[in-house]
PDB file of N, CA and C in Angstrom:
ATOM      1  N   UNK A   1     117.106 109.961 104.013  1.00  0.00           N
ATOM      2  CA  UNK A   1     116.656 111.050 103.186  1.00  0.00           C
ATOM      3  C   UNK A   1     116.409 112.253 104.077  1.00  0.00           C
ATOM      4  N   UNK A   2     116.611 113.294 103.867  1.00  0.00           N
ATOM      5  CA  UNK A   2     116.490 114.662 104.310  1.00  0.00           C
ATOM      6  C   UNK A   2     115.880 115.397 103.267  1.00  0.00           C
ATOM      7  N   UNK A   3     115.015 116.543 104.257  1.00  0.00           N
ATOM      8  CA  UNK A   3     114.194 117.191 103.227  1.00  0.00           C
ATOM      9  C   UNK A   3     113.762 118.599 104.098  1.00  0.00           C
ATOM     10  N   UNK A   4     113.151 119.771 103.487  1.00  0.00           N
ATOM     11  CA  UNK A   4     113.397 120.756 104.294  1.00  0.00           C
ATOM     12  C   UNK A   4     112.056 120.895 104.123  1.00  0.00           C
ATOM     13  N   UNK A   5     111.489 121.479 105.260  1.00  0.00           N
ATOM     14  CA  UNK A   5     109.746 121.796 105.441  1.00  0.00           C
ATOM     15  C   UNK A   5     109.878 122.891 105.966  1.00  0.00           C
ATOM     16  N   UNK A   6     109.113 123.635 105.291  1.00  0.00           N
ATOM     17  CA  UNK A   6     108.531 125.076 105.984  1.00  0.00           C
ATOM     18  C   UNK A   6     110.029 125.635 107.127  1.00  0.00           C
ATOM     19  N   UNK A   7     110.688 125.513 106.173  1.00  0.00           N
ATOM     20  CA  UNK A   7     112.505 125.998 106.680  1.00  0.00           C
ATOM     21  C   UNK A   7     113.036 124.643 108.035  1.00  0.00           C
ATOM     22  N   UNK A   8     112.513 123.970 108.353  1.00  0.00           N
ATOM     23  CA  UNK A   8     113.004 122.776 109.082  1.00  0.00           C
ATOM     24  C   UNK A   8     113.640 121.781 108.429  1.00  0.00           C
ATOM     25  N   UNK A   9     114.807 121.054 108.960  1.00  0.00           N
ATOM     26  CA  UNK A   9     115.205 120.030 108.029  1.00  0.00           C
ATOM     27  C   UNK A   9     115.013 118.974 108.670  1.00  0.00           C
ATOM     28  N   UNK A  10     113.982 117.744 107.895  1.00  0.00           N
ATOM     29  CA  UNK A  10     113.845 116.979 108.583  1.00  0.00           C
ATOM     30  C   UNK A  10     114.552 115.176 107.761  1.00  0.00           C
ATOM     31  N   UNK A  11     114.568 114.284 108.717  1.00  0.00           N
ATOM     32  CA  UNK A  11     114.948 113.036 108.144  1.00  0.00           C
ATOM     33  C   UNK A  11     114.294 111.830 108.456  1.00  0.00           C
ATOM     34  N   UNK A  12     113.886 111.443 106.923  1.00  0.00           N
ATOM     35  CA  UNK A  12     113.124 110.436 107.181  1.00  0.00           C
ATOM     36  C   UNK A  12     113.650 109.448 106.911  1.00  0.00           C
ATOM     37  N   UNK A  13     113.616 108.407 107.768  1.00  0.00           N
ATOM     38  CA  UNK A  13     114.187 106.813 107.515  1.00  0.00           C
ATOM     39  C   UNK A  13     112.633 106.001 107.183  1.00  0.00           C
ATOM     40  N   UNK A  14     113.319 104.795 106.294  1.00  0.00           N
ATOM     41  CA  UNK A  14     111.953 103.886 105.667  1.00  0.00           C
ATOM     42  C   UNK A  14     112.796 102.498 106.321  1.00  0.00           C
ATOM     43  N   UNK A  15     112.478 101.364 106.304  1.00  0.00           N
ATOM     44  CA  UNK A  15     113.290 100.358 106.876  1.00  0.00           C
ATOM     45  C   UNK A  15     112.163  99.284 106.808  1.00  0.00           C
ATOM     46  N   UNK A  16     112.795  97.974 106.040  1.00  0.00           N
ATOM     47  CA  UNK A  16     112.296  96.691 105.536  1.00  0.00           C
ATOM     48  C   UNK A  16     112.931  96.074 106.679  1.00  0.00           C
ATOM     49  N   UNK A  17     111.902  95.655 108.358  1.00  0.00           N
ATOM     50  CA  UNK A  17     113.010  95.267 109.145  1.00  0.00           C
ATOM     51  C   UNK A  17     112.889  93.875 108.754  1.00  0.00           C
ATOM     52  N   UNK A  18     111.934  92.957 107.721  1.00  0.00           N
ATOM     53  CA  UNK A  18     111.947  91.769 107.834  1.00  0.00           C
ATOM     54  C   UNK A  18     111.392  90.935 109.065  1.00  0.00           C
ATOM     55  N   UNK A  19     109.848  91.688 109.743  1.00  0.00           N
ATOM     56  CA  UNK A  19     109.688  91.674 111.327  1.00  0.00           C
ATOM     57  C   UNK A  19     110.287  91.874 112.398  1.00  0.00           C
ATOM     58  N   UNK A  20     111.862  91.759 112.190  1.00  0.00           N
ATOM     59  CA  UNK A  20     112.638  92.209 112.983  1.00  0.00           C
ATOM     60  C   UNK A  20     113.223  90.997 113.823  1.00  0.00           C
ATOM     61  N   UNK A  21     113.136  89.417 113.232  1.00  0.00           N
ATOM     62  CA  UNK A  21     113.396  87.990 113.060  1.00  0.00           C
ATOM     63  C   UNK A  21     114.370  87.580 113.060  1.00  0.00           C
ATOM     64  N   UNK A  22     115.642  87.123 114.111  1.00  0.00           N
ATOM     65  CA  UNK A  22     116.704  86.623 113.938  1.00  0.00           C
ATOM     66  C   UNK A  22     116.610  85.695 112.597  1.00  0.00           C
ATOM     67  N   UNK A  23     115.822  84.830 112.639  1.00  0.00           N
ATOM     68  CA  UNK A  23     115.489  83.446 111.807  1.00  0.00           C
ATOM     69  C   UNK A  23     115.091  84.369 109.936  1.00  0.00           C
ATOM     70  N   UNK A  24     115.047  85.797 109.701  1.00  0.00           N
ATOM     71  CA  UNK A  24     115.233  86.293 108.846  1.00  0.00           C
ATOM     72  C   UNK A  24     116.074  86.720 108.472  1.00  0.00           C
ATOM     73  N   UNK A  25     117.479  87.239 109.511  1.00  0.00           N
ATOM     74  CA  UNK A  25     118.217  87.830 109.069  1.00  0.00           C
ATOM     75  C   UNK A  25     118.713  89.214 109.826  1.00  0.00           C
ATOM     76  N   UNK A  26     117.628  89.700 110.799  1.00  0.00           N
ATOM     77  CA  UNK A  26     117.435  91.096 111.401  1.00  0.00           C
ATOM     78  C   UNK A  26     116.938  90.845 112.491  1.00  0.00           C
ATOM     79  N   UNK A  27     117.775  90.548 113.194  1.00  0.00           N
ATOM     80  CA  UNK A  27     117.625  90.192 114.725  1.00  0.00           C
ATOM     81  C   UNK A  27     116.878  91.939 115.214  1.00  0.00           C
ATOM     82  N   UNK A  28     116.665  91.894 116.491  1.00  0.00           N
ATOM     83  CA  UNK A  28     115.554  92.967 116.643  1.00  0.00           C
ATOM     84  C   UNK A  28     116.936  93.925 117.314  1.00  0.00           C
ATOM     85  N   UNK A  29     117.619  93.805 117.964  1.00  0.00           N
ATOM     86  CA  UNK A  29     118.533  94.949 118.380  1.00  0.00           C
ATOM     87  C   UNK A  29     119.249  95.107 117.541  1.00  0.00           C
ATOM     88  N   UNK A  30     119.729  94.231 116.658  1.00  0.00           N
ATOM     89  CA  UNK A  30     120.455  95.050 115.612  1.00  0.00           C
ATOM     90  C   UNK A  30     119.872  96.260 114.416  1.00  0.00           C
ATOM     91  N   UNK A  31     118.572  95.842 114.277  1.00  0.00           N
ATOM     92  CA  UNK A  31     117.164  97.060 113.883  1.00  0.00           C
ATOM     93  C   UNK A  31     117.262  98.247 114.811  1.00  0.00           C
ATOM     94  N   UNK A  32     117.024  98.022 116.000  1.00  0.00           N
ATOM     95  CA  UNK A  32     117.359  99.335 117.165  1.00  0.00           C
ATOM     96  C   UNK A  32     118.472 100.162 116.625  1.00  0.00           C
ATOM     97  N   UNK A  33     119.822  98.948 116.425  1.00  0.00           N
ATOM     98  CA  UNK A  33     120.949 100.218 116.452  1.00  0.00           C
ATOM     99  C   UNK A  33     120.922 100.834 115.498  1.00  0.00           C
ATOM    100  N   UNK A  34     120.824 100.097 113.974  1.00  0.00           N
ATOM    101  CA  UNK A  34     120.422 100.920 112.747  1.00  0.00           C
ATOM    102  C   UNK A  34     119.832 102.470 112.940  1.00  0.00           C
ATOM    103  N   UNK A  35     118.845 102.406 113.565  1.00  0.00           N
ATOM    104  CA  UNK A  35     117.482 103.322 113.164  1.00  0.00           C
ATOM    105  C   UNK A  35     118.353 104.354 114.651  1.00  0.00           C
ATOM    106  N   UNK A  36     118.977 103.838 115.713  1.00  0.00           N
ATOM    107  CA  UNK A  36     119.689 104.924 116.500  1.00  0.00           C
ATOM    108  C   UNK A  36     120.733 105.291 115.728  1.00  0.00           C
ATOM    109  N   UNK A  37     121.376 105.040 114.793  1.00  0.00           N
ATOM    110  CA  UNK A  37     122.705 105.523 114.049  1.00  0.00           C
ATOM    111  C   UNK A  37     122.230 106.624 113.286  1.00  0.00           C
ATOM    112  N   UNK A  38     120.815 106.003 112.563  1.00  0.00           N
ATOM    113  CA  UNK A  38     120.398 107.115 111.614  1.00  0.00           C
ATOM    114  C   UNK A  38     119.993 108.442 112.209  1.00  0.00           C
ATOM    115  N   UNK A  39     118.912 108.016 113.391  1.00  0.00           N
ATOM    116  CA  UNK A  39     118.227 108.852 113.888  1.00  0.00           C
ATOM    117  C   UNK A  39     117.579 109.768 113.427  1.00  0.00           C
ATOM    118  N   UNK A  40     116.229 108.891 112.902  1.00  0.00           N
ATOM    119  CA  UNK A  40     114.970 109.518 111.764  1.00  0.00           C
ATOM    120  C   UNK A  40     114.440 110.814 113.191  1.00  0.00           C
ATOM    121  N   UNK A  41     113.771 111.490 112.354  1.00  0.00           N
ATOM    122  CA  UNK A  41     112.869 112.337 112.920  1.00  0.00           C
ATOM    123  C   UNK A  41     111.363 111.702 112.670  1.00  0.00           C
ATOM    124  N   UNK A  42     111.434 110.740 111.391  1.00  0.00           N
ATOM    125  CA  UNK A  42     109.903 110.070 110.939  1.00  0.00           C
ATOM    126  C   UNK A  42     110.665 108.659 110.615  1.00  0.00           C
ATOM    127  N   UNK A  43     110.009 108.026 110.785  1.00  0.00           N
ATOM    128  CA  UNK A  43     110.463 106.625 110.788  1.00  0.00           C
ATOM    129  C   UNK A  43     109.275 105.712 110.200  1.00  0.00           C
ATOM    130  N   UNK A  44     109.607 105.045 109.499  1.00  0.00           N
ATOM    131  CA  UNK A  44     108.704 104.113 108.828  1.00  0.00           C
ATOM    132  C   UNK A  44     109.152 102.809 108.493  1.00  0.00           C
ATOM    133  N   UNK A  45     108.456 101.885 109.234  1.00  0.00           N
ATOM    134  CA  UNK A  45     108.961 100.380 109.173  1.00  0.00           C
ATOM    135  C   UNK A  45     107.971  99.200 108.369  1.00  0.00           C
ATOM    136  N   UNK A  46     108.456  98.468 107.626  1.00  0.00           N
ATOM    137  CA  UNK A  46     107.976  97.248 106.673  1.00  0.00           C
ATOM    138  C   UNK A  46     108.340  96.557 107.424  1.00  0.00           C
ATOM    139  N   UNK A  47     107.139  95.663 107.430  1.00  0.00           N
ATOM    140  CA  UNK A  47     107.401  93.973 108.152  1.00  0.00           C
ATOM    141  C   UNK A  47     107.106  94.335 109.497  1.00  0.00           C
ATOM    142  N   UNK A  48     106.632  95.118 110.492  1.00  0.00           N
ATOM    143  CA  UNK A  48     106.614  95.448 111.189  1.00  0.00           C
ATOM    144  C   UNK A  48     105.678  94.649 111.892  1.00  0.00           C
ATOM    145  N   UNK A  49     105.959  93.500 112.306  1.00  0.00           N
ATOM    146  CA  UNK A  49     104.371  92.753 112.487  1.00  0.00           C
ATOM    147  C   UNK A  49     103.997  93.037 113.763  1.00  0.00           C
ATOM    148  N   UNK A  50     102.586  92.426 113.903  1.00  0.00           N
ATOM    149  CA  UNK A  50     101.965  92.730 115.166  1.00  0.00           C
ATOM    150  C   UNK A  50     100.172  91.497 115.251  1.00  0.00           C
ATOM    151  N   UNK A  51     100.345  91.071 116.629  1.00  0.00           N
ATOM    152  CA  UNK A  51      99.682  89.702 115.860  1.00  0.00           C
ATOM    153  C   UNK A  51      99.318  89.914 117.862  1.00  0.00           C
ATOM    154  N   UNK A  52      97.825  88.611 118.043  1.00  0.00           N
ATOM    155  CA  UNK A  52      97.206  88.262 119.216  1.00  0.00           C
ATOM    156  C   UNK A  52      97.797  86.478 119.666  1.00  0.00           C
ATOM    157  N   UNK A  53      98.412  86.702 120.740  1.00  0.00           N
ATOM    158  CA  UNK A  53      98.054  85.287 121.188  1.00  0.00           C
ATOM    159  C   UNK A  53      96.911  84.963 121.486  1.00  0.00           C
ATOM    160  N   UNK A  54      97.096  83.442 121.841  1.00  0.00           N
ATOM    161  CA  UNK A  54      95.876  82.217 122.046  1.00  0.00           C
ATOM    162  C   UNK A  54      95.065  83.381 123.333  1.00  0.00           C
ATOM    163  N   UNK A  55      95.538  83.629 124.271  1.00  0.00           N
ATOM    164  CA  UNK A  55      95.199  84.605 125.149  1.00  0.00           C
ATOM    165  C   UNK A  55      94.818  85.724 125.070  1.00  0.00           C
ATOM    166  N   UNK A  56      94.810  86.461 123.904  1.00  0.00           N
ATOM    167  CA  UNK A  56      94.726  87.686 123.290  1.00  0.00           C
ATOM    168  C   UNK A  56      95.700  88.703 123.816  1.00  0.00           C
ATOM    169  N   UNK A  57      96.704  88.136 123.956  1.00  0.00           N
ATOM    170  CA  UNK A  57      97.983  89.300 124.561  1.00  0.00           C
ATOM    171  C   UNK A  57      98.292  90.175 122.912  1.00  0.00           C
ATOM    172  N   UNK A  58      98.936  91.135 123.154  1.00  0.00           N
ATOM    173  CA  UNK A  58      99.125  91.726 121.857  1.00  0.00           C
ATOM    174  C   UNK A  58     100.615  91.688 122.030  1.00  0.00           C
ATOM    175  N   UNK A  59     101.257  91.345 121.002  1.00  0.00           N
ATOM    176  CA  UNK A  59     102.651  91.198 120.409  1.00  0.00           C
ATOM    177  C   UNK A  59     102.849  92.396 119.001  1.00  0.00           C
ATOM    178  N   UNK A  60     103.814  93.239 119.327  1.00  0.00           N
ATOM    179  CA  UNK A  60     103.801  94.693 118.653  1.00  0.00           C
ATOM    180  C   UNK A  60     105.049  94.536 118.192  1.00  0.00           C
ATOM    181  N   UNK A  61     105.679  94.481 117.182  1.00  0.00           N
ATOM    182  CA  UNK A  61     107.161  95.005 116.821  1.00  0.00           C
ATOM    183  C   UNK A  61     107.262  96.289 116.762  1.00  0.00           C
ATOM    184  N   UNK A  62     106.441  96.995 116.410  1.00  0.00           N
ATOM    185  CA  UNK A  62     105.962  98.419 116.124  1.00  0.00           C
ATOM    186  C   UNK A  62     106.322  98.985 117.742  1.00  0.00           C
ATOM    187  N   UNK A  63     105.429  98.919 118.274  1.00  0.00           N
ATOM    188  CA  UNK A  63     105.341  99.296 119.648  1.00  0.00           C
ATOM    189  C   UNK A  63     106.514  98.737 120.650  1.00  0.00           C
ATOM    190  N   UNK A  64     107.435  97.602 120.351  1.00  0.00           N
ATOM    191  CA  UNK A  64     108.462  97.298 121.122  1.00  0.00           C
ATOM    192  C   UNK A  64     109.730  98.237 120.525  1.00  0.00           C
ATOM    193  N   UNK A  65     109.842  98.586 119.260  1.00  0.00           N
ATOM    194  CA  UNK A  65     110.939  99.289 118.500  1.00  0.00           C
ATOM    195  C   UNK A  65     110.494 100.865 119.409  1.00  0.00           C
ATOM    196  N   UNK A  66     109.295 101.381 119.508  1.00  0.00           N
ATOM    197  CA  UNK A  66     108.839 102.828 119.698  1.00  0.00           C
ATOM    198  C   UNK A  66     109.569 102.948 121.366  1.00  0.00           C
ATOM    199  N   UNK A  67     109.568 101.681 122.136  1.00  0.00           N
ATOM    200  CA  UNK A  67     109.561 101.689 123.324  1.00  0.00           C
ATOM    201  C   UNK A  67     111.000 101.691 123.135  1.00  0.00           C
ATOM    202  N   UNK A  68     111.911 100.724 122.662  1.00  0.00           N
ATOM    203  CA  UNK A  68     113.535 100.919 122.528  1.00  0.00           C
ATOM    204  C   UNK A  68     114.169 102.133 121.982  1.00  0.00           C
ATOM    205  N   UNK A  69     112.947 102.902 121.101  1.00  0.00           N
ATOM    206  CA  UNK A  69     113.917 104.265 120.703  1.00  0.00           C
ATOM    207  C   UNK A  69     113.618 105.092 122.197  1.00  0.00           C
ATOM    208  N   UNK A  70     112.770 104.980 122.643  1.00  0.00           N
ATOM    209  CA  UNK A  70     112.087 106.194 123.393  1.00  0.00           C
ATOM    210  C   UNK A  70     111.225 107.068 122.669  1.00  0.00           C
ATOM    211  N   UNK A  71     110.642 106.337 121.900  1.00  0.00           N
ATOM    212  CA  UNK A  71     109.079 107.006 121.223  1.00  0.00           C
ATOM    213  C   UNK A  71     108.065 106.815 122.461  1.00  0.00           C
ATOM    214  N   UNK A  72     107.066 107.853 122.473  1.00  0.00           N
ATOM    215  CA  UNK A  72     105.693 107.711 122.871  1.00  0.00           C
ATOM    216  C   UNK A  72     104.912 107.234 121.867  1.00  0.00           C
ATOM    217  N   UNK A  73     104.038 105.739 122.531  1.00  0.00           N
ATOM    218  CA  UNK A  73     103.494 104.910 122.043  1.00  0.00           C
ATOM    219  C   UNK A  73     102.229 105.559 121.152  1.00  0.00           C
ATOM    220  N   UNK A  74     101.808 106.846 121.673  1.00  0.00           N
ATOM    221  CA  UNK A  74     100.824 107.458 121.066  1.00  0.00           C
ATOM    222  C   UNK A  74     101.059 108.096 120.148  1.00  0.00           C
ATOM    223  N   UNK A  75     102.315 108.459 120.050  1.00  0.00           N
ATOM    224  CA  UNK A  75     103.117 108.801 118.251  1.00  0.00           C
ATOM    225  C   UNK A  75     102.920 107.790 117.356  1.00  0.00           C
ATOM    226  N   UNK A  76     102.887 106.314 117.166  1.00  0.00           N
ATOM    227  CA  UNK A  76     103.478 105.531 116.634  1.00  0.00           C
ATOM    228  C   UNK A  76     101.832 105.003 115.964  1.00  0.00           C
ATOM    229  N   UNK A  77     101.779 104.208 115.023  1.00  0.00           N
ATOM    230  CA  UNK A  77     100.643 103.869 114.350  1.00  0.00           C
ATOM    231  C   UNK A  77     100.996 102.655 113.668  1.00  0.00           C
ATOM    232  N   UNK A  78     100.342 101.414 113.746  1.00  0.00           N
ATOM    233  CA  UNK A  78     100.527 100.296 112.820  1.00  0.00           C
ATOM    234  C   UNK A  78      99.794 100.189 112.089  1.00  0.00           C
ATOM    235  N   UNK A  79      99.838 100.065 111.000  1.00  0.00           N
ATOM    236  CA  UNK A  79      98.466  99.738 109.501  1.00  0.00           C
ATOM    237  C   UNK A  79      99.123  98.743 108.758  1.00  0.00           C
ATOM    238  N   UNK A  80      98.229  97.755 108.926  1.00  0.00           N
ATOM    239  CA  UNK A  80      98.114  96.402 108.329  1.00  0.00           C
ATOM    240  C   UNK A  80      98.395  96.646 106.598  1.00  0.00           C
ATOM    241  N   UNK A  81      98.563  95.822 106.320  1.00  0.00           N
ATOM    242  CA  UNK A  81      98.597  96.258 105.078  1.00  0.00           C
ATOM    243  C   UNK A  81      97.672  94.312 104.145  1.00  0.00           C
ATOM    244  N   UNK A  82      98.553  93.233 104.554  1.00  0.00           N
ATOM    245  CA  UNK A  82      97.921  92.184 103.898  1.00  0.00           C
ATOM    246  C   UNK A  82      98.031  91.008 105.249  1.00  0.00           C
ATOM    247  N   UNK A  83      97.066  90.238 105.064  1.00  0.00           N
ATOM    248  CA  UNK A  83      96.907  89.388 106.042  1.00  0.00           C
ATOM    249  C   UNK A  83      96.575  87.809 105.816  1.00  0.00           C
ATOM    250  N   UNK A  84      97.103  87.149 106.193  1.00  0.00           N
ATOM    251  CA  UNK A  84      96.803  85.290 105.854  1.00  0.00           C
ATOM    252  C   UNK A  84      94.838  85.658 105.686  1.00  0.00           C
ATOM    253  N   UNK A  85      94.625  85.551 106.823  1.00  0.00           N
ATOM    254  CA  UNK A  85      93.498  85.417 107.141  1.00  0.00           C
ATOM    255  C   UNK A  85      92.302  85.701 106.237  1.00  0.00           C
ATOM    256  N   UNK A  86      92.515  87.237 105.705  1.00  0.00           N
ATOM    257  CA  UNK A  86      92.228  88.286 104.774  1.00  0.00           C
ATOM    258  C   UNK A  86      92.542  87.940 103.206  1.00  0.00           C
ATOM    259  N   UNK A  87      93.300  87.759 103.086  1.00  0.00           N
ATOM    260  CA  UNK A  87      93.992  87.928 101.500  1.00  0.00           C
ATOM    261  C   UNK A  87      94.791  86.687 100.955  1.00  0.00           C
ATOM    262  N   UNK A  88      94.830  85.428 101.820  1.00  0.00           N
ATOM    263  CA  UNK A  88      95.718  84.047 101.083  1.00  0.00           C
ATOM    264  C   UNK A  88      94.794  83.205 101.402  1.00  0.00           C
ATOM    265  N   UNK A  89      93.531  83.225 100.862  1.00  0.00           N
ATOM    266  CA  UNK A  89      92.921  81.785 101.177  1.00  0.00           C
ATOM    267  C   UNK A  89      92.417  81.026  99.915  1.00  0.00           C
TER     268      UNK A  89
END
């Protein structure tokens, strides 16, 4: 989608990567090339998960996609939306 702001034209991509999960369907570089073909100016990703190991390491799809476009990590924002933990018990 393209849209013009205050005389700029900008393009926004939305994208259901499905976490970005071979075992879904959307292996994670093939998500990369997508979103480099399009080449959003705003980018917005579904399924985008992001979760703690046993260790508390942080695991980002969000933040590994920002790092493969060449986003700065401080552009980029994850918001939860529903959670096992939270909302299926």
């Amino acid at each position: 989608m393209s849209a013009i702001v205050g005389g700029a034209r900008l393009r926004l991509m939305t994208y259901n990567i499905g976490g970005g999960r071979k075992d879904s369907g959307s292996a994670f570089d093939s998500v990369i090339k997508v979103i480099q073909e399009v080449s959003p100016d705003i980018l917005v990703l579904q399924e985008a998960a992001e979760w703690l190991d046993a260790e508390q390491r942080l695991y980002s799809v969000t933040l590994a996609a920002a790092e493969a476009l060449g986003y700065r990590a401080a552009d980029c924002y994850f918001g939860p939306t529903l959670s096992l933990k939270e909302h299926f018990h």
